[in-house]
N, C-alpha and C. Protein backbone atom coordinates (compact mmCIF):
# COMPACT_ATOMS: atom_id res chain seq x y z
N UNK A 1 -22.47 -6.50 74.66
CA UNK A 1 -21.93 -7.85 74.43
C UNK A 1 -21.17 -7.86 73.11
N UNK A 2 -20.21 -8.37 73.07
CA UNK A 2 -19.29 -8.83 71.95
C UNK A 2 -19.57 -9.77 71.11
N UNK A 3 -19.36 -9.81 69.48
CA UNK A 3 -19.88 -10.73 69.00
C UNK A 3 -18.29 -11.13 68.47
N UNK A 4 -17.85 -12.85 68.40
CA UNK A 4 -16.92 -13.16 67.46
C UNK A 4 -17.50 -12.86 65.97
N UNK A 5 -16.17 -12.66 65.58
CA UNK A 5 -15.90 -12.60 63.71
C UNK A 5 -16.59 -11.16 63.49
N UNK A 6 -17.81 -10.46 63.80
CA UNK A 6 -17.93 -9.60 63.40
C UNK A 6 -18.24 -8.05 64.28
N UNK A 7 -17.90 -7.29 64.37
CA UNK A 7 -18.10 -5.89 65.13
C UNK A 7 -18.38 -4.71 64.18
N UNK A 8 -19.23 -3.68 64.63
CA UNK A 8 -19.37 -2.28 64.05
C UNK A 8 -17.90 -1.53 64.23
N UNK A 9 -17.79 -0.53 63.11
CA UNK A 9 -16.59 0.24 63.75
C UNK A 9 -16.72 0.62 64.53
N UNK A 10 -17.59 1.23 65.31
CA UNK A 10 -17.42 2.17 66.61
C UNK A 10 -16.97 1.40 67.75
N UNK A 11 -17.53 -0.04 67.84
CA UNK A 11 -17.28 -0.73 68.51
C UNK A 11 -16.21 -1.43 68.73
N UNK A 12 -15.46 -1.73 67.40
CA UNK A 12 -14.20 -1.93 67.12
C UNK A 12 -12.95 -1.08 67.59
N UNK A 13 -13.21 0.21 67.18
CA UNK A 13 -12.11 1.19 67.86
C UNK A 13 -12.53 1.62 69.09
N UNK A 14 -13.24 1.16 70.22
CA UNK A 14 -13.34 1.25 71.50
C UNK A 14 -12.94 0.10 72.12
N UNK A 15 -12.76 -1.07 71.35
CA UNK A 15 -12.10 -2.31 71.95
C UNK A 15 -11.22 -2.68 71.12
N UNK A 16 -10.47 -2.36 70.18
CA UNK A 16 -9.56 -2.47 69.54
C UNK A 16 -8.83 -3.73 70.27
N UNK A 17 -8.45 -3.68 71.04
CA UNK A 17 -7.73 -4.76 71.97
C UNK A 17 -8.34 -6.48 71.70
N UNK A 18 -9.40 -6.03 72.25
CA UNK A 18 -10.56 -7.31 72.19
C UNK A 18 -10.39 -7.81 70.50
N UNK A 19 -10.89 -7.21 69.90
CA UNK A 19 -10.63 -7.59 68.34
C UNK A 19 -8.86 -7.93 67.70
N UNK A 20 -8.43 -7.46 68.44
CA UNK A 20 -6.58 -8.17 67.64
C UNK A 20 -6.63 -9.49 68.92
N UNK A 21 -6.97 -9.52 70.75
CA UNK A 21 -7.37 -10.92 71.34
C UNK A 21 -7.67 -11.58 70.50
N UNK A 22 -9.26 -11.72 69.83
CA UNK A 22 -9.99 -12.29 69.44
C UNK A 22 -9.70 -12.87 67.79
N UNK A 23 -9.21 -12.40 67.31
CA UNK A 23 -7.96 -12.40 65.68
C UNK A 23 -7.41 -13.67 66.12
N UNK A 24 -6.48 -13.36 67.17
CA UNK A 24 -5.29 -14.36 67.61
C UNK A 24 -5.82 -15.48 68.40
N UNK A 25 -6.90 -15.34 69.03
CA UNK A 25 -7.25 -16.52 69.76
C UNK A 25 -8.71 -17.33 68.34
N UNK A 26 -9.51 -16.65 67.70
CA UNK A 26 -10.58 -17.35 67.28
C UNK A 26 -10.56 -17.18 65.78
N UNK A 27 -9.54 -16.49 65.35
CA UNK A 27 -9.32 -16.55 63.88
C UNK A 27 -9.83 -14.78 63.19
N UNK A 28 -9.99 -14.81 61.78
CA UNK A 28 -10.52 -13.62 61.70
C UNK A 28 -11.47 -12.87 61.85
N UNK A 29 -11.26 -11.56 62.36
CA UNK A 29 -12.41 -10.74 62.71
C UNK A 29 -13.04 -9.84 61.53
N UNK A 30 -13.75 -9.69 61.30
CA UNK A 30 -14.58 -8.33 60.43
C UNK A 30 -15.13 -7.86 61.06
N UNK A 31 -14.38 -6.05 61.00
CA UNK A 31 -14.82 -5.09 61.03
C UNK A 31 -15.91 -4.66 59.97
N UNK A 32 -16.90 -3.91 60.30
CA UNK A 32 -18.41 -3.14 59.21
C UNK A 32 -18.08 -1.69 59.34
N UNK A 33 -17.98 -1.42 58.13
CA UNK A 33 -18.09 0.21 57.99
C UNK A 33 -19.03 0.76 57.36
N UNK A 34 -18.87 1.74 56.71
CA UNK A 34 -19.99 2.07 55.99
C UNK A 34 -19.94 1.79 54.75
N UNK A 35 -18.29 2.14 54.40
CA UNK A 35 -18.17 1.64 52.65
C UNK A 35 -18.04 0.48 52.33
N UNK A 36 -17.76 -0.24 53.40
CA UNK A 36 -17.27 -1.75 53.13
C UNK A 36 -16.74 -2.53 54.35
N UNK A 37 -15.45 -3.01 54.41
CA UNK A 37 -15.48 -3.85 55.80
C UNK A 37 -13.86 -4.14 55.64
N UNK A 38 -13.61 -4.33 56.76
CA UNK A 38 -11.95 -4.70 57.29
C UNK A 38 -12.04 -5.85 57.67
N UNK A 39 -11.24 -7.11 57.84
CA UNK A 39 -10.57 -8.32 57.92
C UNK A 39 -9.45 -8.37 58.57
N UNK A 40 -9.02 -8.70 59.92
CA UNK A 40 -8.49 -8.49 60.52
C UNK A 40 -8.37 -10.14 61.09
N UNK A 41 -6.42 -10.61 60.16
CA UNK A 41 -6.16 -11.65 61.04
C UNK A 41 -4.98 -11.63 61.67
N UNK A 42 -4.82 -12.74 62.20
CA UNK A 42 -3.19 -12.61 62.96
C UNK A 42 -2.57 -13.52 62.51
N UNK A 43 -1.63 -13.38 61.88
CA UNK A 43 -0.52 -14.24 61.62
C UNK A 43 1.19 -14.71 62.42
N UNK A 44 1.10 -15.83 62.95
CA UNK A 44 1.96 -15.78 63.98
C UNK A 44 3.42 -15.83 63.09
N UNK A 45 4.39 -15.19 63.64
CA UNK A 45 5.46 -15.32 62.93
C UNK A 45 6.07 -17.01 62.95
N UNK A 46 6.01 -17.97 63.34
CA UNK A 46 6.58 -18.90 63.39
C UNK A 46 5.73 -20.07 63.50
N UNK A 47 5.21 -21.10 62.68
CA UNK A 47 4.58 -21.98 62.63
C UNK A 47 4.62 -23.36 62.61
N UNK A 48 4.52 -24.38 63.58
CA UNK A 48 4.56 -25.80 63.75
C UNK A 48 3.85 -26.68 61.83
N UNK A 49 4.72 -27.33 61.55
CA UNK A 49 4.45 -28.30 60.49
C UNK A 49 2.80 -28.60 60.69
N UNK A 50 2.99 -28.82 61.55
CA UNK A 50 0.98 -29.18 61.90
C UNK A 50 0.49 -28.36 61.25
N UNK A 51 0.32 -27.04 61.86
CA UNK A 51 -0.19 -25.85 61.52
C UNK A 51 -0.26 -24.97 60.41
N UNK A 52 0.85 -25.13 59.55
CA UNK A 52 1.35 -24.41 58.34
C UNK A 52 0.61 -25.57 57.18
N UNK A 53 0.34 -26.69 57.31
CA UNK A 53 -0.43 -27.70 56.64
C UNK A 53 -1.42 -28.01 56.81
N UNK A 54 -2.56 -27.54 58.29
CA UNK A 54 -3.46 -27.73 58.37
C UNK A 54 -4.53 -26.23 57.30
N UNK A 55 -3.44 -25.33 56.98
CA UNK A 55 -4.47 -24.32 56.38
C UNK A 55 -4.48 -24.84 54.95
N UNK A 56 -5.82 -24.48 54.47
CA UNK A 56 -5.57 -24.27 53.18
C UNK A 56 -5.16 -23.34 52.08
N UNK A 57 -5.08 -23.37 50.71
CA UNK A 57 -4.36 -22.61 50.35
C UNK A 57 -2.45 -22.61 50.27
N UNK A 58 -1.86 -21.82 49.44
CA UNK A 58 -0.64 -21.55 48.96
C UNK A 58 0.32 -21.18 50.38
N UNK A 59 1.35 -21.61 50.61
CA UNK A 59 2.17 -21.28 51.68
C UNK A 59 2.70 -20.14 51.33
N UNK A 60 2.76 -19.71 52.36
CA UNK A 60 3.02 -18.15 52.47
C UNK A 60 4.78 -17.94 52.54
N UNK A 61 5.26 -17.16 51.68
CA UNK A 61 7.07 -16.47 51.69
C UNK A 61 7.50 -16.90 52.93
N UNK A 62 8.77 -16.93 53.21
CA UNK A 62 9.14 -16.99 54.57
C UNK A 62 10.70 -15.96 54.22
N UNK A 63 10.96 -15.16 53.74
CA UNK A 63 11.92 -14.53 53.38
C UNK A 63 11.72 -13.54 54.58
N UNK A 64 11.55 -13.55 55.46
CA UNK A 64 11.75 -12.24 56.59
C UNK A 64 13.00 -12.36 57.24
């Protein structure tokens, strides 16, 4: 069974897929390693006024 937000690595790089899904559909995932841990979000390239104001925090560059 799959857990949101957090997975083991092993488990992570056998569903790799499921975890960048799960990024994009439920927000960020953490990966567990041994030394420490990965954070894995998705950032959509193009964002509705709603959306770009509902986060908190500093707006992000848009120079791409």
């Amino acid at each position: 069974m799959t857990r949101d937000k957090e997975w083991q690595r092993r488990e992570a790089e056998a569903r790799i897929r499921q975890v960048l899904d799960a990024a994009k559909a439920r927000g960020a995932q953490r990966i567990l390693d041994t030394d420490g841990s990965y954070d894995i979000t998705f950032v959509p390239k193009k964002q509705s006024l709603e959306q770009l104001f509902s986060r908190p925090g500093p707006l992000p560059d848009d120079d791409d």
